[in-house]
PDB file of N, CA and C in Angstrom:
ATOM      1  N   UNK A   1      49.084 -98.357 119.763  1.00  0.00           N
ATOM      2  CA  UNK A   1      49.501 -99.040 120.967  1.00  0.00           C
ATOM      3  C   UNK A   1      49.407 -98.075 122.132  1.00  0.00           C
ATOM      4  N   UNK A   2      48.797 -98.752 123.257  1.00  0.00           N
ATOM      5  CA  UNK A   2      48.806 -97.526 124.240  1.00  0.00           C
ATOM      6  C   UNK A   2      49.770 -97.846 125.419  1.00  0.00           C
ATOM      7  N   UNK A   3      50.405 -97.004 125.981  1.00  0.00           N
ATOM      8  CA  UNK A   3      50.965 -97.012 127.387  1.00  0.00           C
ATOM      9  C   UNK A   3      50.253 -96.873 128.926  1.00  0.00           C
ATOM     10  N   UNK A   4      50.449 -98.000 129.175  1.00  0.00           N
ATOM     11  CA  UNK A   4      49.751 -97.424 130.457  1.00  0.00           C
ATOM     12  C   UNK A   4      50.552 -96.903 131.364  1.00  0.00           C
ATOM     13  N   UNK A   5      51.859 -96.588 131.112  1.00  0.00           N
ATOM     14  CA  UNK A   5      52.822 -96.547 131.906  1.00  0.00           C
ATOM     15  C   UNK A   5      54.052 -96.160 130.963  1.00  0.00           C
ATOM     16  N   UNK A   6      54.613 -94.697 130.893  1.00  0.00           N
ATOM     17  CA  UNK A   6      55.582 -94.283 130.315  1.00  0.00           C
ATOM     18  C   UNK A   6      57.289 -94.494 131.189  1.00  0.00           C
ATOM     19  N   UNK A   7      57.947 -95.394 130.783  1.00  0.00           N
ATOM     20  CA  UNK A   7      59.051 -96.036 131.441  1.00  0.00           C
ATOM     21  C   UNK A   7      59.899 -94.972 131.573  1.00  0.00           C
ATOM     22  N   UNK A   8      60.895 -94.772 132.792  1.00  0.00           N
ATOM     23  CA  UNK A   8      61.831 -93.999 132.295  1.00  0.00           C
ATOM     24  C   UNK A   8      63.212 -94.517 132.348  1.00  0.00           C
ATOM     25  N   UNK A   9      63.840 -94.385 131.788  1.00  0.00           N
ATOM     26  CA  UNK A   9      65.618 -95.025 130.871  1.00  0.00           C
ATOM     27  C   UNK A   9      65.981 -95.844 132.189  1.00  0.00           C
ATOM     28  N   UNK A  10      65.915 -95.642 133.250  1.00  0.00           N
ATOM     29  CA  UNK A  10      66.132 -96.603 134.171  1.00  0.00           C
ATOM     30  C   UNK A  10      65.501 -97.836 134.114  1.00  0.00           C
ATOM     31  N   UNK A  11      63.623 -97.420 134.162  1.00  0.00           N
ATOM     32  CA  UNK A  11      63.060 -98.474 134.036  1.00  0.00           C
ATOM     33  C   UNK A  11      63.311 -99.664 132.810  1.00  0.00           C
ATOM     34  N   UNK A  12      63.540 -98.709 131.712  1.00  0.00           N
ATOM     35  CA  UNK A  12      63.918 -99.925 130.905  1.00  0.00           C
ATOM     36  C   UNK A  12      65.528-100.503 130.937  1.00  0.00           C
ATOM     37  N   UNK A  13      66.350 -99.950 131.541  1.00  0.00           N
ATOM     38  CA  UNK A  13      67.806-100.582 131.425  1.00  0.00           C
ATOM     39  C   UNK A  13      67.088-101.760 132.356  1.00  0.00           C
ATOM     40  N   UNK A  14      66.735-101.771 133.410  1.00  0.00           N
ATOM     41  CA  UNK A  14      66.086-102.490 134.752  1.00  0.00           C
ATOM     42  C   UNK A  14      65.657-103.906 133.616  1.00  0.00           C
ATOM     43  N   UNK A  15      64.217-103.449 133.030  1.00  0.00           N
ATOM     44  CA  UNK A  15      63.946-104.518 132.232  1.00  0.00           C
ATOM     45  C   UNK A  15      64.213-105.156 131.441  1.00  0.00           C
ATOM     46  N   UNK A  16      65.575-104.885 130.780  1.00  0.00           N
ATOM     47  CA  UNK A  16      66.324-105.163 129.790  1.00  0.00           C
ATOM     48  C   UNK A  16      67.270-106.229 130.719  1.00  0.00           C
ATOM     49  N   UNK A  17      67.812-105.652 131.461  1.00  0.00           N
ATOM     50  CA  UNK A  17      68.441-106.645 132.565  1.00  0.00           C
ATOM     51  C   UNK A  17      68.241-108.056 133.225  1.00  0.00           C
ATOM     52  N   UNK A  18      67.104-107.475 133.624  1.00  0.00           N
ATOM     53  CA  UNK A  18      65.915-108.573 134.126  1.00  0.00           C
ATOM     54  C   UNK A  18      65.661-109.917 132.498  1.00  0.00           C
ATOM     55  N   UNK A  19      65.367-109.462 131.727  1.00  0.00           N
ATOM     56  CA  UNK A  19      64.891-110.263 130.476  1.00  0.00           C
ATOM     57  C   UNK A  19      66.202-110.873 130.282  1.00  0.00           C
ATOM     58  N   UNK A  20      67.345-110.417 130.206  1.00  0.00           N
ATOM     59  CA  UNK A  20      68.510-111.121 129.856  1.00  0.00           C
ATOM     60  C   UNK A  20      68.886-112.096 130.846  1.00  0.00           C
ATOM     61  N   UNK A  21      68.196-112.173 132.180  1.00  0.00           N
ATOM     62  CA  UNK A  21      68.364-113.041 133.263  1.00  0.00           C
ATOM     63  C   UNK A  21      67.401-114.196 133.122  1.00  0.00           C
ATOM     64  N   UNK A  22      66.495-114.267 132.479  1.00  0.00           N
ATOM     65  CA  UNK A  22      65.524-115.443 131.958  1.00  0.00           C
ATOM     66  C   UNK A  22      65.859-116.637 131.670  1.00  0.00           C
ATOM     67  N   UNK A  23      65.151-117.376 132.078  1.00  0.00           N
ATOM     68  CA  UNK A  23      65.783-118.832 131.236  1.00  0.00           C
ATOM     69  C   UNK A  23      65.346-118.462 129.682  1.00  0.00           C
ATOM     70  N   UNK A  24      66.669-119.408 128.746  1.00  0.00           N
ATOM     71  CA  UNK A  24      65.977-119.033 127.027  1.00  0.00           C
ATOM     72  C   UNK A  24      64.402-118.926 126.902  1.00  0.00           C
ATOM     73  N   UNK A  25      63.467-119.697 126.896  1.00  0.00           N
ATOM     74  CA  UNK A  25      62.199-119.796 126.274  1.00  0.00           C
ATOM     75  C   UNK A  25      61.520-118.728 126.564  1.00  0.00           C
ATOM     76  N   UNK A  26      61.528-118.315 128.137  1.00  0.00           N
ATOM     77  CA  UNK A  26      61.270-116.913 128.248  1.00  0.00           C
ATOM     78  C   UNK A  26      61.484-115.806 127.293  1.00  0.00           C
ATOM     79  N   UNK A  27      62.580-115.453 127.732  1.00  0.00           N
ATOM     80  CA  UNK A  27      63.563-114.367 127.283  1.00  0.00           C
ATOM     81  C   UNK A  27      63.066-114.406 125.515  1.00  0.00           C
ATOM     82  N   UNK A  28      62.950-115.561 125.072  1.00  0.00           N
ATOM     83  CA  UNK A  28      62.974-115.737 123.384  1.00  0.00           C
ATOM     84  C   UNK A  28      61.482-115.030 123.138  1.00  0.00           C
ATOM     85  N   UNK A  29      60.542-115.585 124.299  1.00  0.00           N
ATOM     86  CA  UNK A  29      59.280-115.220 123.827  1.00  0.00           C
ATOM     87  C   UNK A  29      59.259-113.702 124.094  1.00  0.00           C
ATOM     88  N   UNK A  30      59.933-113.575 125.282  1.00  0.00           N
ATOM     89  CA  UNK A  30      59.418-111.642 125.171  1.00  0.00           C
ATOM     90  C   UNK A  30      60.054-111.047 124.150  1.00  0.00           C
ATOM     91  N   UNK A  31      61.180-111.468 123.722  1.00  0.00           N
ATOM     92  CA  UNK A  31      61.859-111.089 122.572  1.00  0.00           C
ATOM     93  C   UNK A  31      61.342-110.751 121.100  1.00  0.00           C
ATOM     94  N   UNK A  32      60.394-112.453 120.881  1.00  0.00           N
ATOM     95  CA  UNK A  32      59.448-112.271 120.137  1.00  0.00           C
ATOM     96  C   UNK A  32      58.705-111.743 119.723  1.00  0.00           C
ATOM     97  N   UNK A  33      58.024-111.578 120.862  1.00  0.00           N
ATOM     98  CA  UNK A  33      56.585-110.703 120.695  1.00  0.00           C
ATOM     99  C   UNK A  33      56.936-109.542 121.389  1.00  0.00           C
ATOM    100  N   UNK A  34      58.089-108.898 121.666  1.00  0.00           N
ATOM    101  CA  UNK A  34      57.923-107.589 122.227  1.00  0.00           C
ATOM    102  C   UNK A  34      57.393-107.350 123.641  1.00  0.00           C
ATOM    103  N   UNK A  35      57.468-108.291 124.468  1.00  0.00           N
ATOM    104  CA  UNK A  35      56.652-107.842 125.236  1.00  0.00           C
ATOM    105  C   UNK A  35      57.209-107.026 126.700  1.00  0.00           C
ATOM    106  N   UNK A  36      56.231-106.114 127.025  1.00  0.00           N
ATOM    107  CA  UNK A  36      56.797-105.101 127.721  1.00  0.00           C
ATOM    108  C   UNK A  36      55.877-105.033 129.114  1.00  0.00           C
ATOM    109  N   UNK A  37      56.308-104.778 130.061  1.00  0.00           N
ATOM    110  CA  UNK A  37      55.246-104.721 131.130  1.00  0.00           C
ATOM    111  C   UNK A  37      54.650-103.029 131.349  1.00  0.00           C
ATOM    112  N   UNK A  38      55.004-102.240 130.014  1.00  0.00           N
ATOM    113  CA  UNK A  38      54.013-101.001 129.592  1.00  0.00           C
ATOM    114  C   UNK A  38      53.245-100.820 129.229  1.00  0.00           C
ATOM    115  N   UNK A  39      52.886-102.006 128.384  1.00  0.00           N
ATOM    116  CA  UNK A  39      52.262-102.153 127.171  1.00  0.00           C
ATOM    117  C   UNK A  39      50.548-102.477 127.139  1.00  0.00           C
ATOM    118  N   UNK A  40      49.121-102.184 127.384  1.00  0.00           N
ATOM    119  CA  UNK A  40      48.027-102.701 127.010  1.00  0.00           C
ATOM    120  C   UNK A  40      47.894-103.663 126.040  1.00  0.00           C
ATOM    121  N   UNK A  41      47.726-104.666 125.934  1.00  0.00           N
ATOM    122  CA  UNK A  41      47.336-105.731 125.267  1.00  0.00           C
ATOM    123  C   UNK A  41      46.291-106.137 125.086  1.00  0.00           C
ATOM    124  N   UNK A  42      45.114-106.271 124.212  1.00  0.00           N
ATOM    125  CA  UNK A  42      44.065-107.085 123.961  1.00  0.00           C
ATOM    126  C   UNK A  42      44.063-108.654 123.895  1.00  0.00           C
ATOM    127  N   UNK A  43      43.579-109.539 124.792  1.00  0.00           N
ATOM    128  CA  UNK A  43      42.877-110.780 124.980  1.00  0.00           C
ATOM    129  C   UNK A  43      42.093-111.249 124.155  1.00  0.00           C
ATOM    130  N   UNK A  44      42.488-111.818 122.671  1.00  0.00           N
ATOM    131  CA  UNK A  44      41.850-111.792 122.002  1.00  0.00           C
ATOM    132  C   UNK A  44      40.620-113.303 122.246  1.00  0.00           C
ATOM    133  N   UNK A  45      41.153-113.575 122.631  1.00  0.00           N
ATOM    134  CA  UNK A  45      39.811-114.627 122.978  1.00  0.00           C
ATOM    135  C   UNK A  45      38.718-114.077 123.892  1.00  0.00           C
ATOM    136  N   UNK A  46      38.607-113.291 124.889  1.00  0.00           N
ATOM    137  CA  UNK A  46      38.017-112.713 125.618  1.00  0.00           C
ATOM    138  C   UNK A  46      37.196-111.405 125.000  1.00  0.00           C
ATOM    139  N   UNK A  47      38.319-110.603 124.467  1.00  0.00           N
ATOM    140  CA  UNK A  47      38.086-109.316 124.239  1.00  0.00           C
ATOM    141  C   UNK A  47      38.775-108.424 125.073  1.00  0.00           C
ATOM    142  N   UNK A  48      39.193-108.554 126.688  1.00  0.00           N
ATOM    143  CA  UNK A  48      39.526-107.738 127.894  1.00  0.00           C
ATOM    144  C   UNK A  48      41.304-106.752 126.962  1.00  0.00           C
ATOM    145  N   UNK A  49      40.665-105.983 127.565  1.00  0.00           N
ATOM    146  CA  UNK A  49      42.099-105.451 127.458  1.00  0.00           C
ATOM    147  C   UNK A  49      43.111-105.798 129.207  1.00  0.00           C
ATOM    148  N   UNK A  50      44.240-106.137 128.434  1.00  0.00           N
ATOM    149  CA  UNK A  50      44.980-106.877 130.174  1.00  0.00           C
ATOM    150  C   UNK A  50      46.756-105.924 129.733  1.00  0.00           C
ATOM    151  N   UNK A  51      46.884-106.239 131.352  1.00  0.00           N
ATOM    152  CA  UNK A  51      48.075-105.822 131.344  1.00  0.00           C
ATOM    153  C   UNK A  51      49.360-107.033 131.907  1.00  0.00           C
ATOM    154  N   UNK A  52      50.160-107.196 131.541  1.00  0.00           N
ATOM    155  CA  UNK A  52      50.874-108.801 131.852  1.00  0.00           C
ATOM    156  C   UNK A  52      51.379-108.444 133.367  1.00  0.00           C
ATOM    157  N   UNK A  53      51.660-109.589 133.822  1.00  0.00           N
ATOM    158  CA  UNK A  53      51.458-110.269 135.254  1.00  0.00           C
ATOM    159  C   UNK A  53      52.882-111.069 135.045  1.00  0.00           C
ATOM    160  N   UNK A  54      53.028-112.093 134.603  1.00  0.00           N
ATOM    161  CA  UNK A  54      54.027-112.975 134.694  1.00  0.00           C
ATOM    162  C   UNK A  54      54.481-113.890 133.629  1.00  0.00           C
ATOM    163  N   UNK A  55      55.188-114.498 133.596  1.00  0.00           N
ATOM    164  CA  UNK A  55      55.643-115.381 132.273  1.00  0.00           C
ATOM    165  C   UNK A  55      56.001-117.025 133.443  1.00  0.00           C
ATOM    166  N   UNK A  56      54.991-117.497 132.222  1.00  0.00           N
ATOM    167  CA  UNK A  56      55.087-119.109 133.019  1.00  0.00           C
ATOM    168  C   UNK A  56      56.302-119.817 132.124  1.00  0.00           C
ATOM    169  N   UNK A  57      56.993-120.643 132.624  1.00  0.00           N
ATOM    170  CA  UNK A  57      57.913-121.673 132.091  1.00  0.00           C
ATOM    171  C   UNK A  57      57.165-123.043 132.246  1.00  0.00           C
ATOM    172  N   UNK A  58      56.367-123.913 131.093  1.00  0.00           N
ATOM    173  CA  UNK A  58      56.201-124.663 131.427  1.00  0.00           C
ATOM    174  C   UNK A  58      57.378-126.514 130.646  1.00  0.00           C
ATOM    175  N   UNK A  59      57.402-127.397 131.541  1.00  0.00           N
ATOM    176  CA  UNK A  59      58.145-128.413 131.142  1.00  0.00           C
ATOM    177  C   UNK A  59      57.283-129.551 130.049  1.00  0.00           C
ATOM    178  N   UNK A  60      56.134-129.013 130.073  1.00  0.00           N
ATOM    179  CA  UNK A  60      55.082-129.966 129.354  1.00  0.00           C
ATOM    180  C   UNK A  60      54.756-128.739 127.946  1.00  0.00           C
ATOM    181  N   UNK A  61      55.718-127.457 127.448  1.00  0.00           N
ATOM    182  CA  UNK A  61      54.900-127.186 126.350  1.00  0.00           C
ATOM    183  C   UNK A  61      55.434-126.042 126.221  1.00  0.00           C
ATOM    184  N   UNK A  62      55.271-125.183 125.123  1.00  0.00           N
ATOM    185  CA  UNK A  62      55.830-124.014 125.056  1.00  0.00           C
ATOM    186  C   UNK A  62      55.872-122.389 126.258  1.00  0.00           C
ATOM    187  N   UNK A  63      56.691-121.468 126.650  1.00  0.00           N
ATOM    188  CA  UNK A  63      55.804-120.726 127.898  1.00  0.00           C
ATOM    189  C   UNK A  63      54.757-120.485 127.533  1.00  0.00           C
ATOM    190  N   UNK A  64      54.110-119.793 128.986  1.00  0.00           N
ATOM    191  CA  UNK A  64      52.373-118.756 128.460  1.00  0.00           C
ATOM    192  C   UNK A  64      52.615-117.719 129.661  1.00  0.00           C
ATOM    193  N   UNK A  65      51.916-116.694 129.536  1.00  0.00           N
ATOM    194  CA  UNK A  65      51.606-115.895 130.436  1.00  0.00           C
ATOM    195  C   UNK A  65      50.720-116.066 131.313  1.00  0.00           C
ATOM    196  N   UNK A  66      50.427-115.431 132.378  1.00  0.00           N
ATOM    197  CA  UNK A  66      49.946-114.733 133.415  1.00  0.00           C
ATOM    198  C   UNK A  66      49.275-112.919 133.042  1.00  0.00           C
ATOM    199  N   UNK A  67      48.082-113.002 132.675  1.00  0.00           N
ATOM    200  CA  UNK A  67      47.458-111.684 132.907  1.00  0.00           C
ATOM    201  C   UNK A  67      46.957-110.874 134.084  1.00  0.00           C
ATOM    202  N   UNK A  68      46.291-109.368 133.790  1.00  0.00           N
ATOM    203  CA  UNK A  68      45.683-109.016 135.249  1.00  0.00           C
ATOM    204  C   UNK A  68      44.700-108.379 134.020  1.00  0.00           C
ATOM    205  N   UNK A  69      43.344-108.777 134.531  1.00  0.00           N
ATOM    206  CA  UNK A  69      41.990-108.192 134.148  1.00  0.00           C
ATOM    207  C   UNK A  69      41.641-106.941 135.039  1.00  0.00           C
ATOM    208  N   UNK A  70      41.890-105.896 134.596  1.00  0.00           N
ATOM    209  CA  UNK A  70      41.328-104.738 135.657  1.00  0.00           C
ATOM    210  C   UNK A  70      40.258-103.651 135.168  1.00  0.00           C
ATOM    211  N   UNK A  71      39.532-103.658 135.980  1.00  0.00           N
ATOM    212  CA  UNK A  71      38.750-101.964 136.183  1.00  0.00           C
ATOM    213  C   UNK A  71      39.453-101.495 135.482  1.00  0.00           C
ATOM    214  N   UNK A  72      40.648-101.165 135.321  1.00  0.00           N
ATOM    215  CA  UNK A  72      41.186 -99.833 135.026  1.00  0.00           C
ATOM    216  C   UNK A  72      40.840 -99.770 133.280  1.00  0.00           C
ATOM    217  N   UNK A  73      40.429-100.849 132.661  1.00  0.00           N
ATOM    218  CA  UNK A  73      40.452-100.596 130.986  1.00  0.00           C
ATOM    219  C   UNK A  73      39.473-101.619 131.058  1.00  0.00           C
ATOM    220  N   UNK A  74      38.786-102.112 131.532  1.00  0.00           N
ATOM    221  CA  UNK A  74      37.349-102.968 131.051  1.00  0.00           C
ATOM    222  C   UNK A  74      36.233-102.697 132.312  1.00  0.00           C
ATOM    223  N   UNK A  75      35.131-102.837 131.653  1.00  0.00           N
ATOM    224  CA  UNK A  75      33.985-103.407 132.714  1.00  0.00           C
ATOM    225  C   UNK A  75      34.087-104.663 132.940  1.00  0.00           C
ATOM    226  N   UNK A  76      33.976-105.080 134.473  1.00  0.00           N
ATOM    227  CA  UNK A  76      34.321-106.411 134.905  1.00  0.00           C
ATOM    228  C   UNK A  76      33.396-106.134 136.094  1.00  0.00           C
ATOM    229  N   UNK A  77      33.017-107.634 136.476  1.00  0.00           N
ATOM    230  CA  UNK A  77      32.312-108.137 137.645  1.00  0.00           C
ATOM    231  C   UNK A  77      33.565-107.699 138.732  1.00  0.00           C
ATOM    232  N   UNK A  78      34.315-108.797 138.254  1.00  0.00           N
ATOM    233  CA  UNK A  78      35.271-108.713 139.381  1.00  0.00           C
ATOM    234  C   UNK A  78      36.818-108.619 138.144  1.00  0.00           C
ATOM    235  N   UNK A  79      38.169-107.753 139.110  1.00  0.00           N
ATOM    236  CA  UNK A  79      39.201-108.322 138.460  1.00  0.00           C
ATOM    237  C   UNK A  79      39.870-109.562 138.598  1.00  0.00           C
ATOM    238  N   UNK A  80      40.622-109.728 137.819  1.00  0.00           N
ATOM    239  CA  UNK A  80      41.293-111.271 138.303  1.00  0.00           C
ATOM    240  C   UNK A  80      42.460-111.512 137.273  1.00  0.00           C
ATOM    241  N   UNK A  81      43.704-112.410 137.755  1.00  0.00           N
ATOM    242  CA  UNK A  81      44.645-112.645 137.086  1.00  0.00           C
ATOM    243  C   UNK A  81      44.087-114.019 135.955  1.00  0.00           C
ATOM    244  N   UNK A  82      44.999-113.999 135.106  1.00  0.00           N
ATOM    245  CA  UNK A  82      44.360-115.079 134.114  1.00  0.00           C
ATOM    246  C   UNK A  82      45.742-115.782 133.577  1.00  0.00           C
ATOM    247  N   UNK A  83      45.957-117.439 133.624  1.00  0.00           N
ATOM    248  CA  UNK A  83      47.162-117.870 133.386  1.00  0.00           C
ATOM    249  C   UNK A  83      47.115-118.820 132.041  1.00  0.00           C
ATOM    250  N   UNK A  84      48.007-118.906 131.495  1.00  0.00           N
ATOM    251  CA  UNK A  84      47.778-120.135 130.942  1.00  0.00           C
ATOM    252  C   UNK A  84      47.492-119.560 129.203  1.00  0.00           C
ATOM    253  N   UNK A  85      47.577-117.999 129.637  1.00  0.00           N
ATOM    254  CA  UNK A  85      47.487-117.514 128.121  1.00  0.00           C
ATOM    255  C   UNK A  85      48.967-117.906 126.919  1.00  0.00           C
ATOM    256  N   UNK A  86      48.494-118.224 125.808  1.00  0.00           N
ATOM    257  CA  UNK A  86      49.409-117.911 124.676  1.00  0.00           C
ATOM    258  C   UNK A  86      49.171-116.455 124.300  1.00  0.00           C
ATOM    259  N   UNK A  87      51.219-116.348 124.223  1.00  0.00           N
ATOM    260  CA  UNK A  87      51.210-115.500 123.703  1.00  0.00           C
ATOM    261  C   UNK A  87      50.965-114.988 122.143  1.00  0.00           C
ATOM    262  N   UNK A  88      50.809-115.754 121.339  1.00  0.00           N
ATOM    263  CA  UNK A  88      49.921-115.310 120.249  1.00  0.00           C
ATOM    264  C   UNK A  88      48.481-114.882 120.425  1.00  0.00           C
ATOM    265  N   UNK A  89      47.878-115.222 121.614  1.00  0.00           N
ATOM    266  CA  UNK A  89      46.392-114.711 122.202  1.00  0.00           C
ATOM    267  C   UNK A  89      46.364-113.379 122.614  1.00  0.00           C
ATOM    268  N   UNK A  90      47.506-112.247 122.398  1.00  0.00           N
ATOM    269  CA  UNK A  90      47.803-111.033 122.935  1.00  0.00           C
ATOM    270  C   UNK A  90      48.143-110.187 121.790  1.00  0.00           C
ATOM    271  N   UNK A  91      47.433-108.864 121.441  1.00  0.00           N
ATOM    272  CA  UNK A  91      48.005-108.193 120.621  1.00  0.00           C
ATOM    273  C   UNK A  91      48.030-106.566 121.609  1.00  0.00           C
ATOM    274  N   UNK A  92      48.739-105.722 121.137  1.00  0.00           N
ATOM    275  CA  UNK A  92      48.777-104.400 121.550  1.00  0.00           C
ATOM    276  C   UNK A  92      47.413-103.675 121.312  1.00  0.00           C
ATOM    277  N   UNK A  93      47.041-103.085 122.024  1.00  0.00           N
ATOM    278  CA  UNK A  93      45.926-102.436 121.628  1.00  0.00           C
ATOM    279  C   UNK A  93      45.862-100.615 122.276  1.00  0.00           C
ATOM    280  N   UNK A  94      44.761-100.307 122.063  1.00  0.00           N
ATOM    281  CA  UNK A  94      44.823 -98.849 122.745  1.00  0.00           C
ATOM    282  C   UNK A  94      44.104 -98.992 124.104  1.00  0.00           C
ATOM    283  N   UNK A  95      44.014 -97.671 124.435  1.00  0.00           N
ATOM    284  CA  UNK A  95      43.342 -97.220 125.852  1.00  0.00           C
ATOM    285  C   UNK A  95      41.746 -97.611 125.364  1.00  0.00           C
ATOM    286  N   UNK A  96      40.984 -97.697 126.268  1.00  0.00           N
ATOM    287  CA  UNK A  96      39.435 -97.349 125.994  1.00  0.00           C
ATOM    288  C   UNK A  96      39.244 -96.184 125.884  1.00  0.00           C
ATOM    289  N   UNK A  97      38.465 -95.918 124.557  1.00  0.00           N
ATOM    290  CA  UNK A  97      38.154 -94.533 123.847  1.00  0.00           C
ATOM    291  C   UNK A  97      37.283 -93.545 125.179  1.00  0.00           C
ATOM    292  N   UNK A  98      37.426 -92.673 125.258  1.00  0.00           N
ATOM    293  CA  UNK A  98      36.579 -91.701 126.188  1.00  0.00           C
ATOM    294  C   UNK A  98      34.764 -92.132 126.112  1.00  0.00           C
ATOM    295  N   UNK A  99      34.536 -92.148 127.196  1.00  0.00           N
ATOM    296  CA  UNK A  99      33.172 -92.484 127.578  1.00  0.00           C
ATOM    297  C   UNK A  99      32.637 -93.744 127.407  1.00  0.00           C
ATOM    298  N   UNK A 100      34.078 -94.611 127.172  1.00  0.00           N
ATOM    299  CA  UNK A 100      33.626 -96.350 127.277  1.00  0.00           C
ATOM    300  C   UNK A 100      33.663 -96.612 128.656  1.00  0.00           C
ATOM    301  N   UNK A 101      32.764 -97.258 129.017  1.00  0.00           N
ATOM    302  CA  UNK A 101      32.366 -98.000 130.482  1.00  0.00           C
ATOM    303  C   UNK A 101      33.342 -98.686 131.012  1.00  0.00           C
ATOM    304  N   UNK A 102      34.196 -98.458 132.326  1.00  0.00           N
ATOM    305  CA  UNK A 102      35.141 -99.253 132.764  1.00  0.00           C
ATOM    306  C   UNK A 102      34.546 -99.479 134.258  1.00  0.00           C
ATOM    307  N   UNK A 103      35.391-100.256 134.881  1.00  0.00           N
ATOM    308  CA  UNK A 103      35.780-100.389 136.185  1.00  0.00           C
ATOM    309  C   UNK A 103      35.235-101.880 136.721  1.00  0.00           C
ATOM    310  N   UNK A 104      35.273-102.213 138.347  1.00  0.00           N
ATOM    311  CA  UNK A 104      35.208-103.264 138.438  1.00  0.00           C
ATOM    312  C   UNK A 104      33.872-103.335 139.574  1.00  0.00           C
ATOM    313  N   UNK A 105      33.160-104.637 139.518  1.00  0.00           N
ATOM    314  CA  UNK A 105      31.893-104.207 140.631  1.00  0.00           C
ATOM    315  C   UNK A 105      32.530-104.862 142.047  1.00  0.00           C
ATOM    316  N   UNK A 106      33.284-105.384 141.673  1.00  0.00           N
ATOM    317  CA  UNK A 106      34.182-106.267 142.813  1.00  0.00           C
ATOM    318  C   UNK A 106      33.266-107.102 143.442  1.00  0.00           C
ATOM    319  N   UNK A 107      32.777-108.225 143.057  1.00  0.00           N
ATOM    320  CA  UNK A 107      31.917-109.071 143.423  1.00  0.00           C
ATOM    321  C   UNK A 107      33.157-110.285 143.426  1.00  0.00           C
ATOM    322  N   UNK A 108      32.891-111.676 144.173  1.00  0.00           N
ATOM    323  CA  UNK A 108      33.456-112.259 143.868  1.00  0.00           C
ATOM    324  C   UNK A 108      32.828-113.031 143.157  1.00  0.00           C
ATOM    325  N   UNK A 109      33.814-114.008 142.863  1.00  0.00           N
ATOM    326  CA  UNK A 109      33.326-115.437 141.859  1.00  0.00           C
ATOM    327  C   UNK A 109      31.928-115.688 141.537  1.00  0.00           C
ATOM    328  N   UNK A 110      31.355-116.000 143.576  1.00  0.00           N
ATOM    329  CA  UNK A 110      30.209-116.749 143.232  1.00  0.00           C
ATOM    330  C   UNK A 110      29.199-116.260 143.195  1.00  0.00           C
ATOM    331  N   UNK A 111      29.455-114.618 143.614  1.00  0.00           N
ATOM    332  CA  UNK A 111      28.130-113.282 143.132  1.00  0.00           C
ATOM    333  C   UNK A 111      28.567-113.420 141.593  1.00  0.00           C
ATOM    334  N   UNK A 112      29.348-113.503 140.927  1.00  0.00           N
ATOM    335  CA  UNK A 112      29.239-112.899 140.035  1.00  0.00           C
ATOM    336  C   UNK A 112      29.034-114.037 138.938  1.00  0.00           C
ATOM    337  N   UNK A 113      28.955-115.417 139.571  1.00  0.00           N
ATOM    338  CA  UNK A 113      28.028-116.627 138.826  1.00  0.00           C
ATOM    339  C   UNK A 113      27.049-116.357 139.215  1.00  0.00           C
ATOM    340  N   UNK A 114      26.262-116.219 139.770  1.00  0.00           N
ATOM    341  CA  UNK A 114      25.106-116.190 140.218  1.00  0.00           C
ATOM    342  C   UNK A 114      24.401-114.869 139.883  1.00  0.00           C
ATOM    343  N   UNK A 115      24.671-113.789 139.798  1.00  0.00           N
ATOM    344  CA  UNK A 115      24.312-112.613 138.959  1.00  0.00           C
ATOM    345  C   UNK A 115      23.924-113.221 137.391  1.00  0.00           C
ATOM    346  N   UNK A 116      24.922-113.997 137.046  1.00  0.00           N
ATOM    347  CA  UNK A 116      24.733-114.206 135.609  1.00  0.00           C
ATOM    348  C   UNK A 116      24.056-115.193 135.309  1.00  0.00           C
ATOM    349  N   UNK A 117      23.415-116.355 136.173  1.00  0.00           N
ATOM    350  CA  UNK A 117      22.475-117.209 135.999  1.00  0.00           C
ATOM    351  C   UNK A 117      21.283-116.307 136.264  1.00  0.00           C
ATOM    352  N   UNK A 118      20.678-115.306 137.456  1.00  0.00           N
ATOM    353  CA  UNK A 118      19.953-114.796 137.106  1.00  0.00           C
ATOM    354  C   UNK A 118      19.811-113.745 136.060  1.00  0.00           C
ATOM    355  N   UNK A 119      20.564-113.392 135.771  1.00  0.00           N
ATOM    356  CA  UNK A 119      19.999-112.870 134.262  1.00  0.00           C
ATOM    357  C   UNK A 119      19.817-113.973 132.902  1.00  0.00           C
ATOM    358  N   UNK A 120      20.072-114.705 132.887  1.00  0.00           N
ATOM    359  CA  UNK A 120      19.995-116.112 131.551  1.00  0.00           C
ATOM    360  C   UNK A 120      18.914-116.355 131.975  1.00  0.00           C
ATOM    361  N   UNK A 121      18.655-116.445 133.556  1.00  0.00           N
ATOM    362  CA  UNK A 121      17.104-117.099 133.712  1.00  0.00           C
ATOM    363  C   UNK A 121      15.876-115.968 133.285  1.00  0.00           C
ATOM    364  N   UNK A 122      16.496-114.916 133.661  1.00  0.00           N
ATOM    365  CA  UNK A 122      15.352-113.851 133.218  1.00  0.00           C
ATOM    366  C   UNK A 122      14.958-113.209 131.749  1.00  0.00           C
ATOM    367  N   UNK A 123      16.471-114.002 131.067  1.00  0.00           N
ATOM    368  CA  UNK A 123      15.741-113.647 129.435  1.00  0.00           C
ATOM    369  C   UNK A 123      15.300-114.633 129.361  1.00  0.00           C
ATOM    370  N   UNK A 124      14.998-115.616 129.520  1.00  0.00           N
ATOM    371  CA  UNK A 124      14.149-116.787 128.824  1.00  0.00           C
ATOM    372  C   UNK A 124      12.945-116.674 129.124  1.00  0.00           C
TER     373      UNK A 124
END
């Protein structure tokens, strides 16, 4: 498991605090799964390694999160938050091993659709 961010005893009394202020479903799920806003997580549907963003409460279904896709641990077109994740779609993971390719080209959306139609068009 990697840290991207080593807490110190404040920070976690802080977050411990904060989590106990949750409505239940929240609070149950970070409980659950551990979840920490230190923590690297792998996207397993994606692959991205993400770092959490927010916890949704929804009235239509169990919570989900809020991710942040960054440069800082993947190659990405662009970064971007991602909602709507289950948290069973998240496991802990490590840092990117030394000399894996990161960062972001910061294109937006529609460069970075359009980058990728021309390349589909150019392998065919």
């Amino acid at each position: 498991m990697a840290r991207v961010h080593d807490p110190t005893p404040e920070e976690i009394a802080t977050w411990n605090d904060w989590v106990r202020e949750r409505p239940a479903p929240i609070r149950e799920m970070i409980e659950q799964y551990k979840f920490d806003p230190w923590t690297l997580y792998l996207l397993k549907t994606s692959g991205h390694r993400v770092t959490l963003y927010s916890f949704d409460e929804s009235k239509e279904g169990p919570p989900t999160l809020k991710v942040y896709v960054s440069g800082d641990y993947n190659a990405v077109a662009f970064e971007r938050r991602v909602f709507g994740i289950k948290p069973e779609d998240l496991e802990e993971c490590d840092l990117p091993p030394p000399g894996t390719l990161t960062g972001s080209l910061d294109l937006d959306p529609h460069e970075a659709h359009a980058l990728a139609e021309r390349i589909r068009h150019n392998r065919n």
